[in-house]
N, C-alpha and C. Protein backbone atom coordinates (compact mmCIF):
# COMPACT_ATOMS: atom_id res chain seq x y z
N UNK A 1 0.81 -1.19 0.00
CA UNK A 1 0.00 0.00 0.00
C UNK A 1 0.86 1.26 0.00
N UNK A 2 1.96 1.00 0.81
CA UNK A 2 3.11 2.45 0.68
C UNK A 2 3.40 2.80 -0.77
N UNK A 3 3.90 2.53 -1.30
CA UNK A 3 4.40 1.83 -2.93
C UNK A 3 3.06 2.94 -3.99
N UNK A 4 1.73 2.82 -3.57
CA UNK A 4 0.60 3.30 -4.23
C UNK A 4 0.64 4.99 -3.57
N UNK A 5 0.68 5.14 -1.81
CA UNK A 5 0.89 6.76 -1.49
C UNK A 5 1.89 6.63 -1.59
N UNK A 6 3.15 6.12 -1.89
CA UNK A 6 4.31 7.16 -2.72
C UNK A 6 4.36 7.87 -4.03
N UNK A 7 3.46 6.92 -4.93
CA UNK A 7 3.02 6.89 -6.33
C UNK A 7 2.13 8.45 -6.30
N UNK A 8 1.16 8.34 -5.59
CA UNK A 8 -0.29 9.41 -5.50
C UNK A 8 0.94 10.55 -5.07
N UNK A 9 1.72 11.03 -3.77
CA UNK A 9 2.12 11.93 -3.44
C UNK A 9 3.75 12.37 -4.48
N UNK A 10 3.84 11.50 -4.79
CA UNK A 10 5.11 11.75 -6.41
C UNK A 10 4.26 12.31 -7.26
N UNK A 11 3.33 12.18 -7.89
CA UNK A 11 2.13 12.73 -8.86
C UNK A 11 2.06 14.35 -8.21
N UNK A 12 1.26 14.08 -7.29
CA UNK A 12 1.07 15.83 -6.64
C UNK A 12 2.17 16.65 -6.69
N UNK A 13 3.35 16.04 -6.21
CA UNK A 13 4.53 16.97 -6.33
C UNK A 13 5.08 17.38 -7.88
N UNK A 14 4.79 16.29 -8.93
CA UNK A 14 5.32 16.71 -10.48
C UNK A 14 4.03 17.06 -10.46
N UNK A 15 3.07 17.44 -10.56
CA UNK A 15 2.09 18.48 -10.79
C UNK A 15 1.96 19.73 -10.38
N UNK A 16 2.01 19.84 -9.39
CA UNK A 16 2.71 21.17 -8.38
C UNK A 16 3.57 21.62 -9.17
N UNK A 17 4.56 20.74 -9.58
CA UNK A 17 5.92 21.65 -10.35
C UNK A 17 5.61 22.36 -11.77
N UNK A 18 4.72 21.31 -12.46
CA UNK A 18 4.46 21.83 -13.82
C UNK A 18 3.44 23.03 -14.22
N UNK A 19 2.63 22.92 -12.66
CA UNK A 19 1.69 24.17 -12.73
C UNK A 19 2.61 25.17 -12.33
N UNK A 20 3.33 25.24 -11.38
CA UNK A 20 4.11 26.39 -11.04
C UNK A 20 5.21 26.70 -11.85
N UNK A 21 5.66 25.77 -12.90
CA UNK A 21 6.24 26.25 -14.62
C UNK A 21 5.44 27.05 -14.97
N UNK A 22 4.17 26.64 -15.36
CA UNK A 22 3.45 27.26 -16.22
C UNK A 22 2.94 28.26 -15.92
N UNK A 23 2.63 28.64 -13.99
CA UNK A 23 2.55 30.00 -13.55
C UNK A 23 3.90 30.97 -14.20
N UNK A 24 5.04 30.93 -13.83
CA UNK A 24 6.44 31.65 -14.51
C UNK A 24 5.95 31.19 -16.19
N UNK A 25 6.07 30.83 -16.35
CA UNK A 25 5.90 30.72 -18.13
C UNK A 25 4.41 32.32 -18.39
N UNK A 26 2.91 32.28 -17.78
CA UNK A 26 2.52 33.23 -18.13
C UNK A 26 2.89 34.13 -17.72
N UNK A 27 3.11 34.37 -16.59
CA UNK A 27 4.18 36.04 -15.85
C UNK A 27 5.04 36.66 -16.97
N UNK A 28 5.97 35.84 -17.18
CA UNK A 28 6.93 36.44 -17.90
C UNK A 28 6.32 36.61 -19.52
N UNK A 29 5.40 35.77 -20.20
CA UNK A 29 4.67 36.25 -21.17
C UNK A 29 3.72 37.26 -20.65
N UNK A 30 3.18 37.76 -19.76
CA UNK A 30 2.59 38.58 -19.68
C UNK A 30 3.22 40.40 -19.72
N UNK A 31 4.47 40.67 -18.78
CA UNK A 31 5.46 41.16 -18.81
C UNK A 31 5.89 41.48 -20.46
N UNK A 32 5.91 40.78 -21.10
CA UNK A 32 6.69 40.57 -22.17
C UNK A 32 5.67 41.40 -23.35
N UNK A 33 4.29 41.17 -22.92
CA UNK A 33 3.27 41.63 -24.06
C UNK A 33 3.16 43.01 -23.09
N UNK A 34 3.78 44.05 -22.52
CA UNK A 34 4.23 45.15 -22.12
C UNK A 34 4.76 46.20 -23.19
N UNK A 35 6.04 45.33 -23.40
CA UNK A 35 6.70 45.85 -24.25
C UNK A 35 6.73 45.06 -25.56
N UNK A 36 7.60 45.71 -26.58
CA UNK A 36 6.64 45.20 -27.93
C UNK A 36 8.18 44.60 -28.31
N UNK A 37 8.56 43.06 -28.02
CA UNK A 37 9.16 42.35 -28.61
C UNK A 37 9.23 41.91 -29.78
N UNK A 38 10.24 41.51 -30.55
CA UNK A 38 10.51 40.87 -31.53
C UNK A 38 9.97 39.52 -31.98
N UNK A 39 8.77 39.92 -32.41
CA UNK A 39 7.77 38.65 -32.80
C UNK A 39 8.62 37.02 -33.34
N UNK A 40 10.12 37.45 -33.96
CA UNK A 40 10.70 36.35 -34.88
C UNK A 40 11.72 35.68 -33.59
N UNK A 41 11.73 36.54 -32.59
CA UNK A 41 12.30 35.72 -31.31
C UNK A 41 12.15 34.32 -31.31
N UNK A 42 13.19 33.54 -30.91
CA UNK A 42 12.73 32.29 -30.69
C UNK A 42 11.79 32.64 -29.14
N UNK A 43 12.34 32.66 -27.87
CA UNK A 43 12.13 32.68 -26.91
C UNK A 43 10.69 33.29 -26.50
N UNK A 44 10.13 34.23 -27.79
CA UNK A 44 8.42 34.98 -27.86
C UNK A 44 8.09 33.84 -28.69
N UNK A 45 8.54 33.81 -29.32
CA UNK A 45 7.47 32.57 -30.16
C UNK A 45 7.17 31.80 -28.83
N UNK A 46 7.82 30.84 -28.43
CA UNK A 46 8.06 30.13 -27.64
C UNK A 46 6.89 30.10 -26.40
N UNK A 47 7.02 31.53 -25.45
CA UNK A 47 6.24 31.69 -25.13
C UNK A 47 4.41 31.55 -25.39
N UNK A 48 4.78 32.65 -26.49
CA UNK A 48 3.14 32.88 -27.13
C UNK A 48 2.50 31.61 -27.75
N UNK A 49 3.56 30.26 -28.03
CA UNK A 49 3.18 29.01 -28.58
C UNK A 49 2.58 28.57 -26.82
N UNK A 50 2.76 28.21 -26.34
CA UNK A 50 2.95 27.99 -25.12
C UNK A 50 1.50 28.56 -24.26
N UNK A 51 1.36 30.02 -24.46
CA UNK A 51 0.15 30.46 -23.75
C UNK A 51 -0.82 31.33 -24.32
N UNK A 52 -0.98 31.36 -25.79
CA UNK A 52 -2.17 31.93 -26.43
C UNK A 52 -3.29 30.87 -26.98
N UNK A 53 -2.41 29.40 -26.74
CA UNK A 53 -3.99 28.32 -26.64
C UNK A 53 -4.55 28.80 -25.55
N UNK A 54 -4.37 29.22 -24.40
CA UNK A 54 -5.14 29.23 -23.27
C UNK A 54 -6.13 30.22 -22.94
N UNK A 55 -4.89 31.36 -23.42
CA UNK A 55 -5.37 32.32 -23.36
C UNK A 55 -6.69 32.75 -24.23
N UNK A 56 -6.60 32.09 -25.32
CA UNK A 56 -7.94 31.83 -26.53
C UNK A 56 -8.82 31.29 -26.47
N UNK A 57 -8.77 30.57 -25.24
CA UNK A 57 -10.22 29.41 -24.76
C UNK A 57 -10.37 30.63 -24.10
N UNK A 58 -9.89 31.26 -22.50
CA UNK A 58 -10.26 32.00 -21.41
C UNK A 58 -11.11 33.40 -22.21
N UNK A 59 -10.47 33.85 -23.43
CA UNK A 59 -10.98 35.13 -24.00
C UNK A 59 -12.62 34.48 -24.76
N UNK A 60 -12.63 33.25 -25.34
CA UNK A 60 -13.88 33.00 -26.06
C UNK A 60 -14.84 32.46 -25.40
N UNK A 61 -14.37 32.16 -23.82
CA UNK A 61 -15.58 31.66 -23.19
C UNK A 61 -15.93 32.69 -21.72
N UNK A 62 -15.24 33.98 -21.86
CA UNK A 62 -15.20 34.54 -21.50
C UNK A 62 -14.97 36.14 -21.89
N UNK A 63 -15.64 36.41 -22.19
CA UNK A 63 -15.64 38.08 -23.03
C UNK A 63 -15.11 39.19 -22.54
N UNK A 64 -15.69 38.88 -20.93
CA UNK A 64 -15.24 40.02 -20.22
C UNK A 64 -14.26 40.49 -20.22
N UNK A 65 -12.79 39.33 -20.09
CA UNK A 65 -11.76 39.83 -19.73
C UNK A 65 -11.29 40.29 -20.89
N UNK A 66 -11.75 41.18 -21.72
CA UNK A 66 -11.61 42.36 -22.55
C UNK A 66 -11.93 43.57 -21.74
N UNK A 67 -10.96 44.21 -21.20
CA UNK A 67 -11.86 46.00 -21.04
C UNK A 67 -11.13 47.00 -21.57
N UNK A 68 -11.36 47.55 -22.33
CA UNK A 68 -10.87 48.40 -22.88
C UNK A 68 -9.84 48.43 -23.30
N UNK A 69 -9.50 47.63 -24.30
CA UNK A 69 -8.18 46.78 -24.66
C UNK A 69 -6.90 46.27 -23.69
N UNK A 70 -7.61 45.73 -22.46
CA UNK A 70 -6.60 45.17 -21.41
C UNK A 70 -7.13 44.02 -21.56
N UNK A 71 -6.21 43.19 -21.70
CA UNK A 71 -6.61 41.88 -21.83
C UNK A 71 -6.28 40.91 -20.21
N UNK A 72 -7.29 40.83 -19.47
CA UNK A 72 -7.22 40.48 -18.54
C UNK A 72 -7.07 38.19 -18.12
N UNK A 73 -6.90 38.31 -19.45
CA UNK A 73 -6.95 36.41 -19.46
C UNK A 73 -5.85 35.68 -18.95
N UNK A 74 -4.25 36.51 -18.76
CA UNK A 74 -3.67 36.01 -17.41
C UNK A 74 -3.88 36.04 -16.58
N UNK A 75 -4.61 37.45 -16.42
CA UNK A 75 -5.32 37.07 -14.41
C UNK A 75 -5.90 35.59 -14.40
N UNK A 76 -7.03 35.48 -15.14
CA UNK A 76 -7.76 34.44 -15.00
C UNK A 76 -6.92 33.11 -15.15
N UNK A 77 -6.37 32.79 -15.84
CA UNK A 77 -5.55 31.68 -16.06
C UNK A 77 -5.05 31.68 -14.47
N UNK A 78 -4.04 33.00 -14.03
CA UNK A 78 -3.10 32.69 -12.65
C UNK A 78 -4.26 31.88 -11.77
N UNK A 79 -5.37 32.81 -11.75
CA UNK A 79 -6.52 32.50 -10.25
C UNK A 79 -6.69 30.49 -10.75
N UNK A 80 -6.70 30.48 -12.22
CA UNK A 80 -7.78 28.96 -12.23
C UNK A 80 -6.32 27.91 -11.59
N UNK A 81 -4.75 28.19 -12.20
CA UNK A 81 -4.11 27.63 -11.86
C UNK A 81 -3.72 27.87 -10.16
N UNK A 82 -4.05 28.41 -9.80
CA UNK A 82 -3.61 28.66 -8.14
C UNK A 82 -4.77 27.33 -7.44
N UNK A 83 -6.30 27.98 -8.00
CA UNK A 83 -7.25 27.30 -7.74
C UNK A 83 -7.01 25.40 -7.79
N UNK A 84 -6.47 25.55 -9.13
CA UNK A 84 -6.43 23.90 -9.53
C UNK A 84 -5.14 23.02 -8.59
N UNK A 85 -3.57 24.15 -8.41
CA UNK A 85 -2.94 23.71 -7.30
C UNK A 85 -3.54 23.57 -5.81
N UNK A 86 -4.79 24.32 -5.16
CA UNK A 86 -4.53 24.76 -4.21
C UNK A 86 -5.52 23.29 -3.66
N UNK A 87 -6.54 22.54 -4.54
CA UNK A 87 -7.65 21.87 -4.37
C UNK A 87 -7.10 20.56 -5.32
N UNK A 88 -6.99 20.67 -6.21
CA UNK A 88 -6.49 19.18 -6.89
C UNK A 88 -5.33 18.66 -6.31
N UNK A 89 -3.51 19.46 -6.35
CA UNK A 89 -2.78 18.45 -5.90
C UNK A 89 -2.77 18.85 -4.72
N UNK A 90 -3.30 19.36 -3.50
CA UNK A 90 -3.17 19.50 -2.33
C UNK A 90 -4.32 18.39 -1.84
N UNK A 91 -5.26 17.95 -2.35
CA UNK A 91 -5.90 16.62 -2.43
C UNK A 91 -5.61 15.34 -2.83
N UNK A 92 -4.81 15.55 -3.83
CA UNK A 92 -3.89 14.21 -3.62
C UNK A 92 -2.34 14.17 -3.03
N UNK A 93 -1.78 14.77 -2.68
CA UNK A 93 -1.17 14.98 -1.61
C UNK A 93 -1.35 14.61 0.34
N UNK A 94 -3.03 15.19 0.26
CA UNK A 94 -3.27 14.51 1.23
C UNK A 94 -3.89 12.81 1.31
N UNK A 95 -4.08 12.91 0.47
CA UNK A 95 -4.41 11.02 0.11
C UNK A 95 -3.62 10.29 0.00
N UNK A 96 -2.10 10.95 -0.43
CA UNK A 96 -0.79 10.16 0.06
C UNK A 96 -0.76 9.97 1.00
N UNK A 97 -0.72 11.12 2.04
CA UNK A 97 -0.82 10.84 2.93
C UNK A 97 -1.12 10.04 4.34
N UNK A 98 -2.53 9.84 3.71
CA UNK A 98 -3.87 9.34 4.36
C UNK A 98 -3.07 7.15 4.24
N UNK A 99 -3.14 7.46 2.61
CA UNK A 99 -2.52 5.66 2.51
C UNK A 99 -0.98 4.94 3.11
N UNK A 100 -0.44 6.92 3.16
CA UNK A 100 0.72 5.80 4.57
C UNK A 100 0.30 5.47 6.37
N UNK A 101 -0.42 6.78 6.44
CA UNK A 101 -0.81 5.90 7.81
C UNK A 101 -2.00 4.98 8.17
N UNK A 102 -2.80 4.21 6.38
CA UNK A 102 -3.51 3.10 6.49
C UNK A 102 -2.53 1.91 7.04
């Protein structure tokens, strides 16, 4: 049974990590659409490959975060990913938990 909450609490922790990539991955694309970079960048491509799928769901199923040409769809992304760390792997994290002291 250890073997399975090591498995569940290894999961939470590489999830934790890849959301909190992908928190720094929009920051610094967000930052970045500030100032008006060099579109042929590798490192903007890169980015904008990276976080304008997301950002293109959050803007079409969500309108609002248009106001007045501020595009507010990293906020939303940060809050859903904080949200999704703070309740998904902090729930399986504790279920690791839970199966080592079964």
């Amino acid at each position: 049974m250890f073997v399975f909450a090591n498995l569940v609490t290894t999961v939470a922790g590489l999830l934790s990590l890849v959301i909190n990539l992908y928190i720094f991955v929009i920051i610094v694309a967000a930052f970045l659409s500030w100032v008006n970079p060099d579109p042929y960048n590798a490192i903007v491509r890169t980015l904008r490959a990276l976080t304008e799928p997301v950002f293109y769901r959050i803007r079409k199923h969500l309108p609002f975060v248009m106001i007045n040409g501020i595009d507010l769809s990293p906020i939303v992304a940060l809050v859903a990913l904080q949200l999704l760390n703070g309740v998904v792997v902090q729930s399986l994290h504790q279920l690791g938990m839970r199966l080592v002291s079964v």
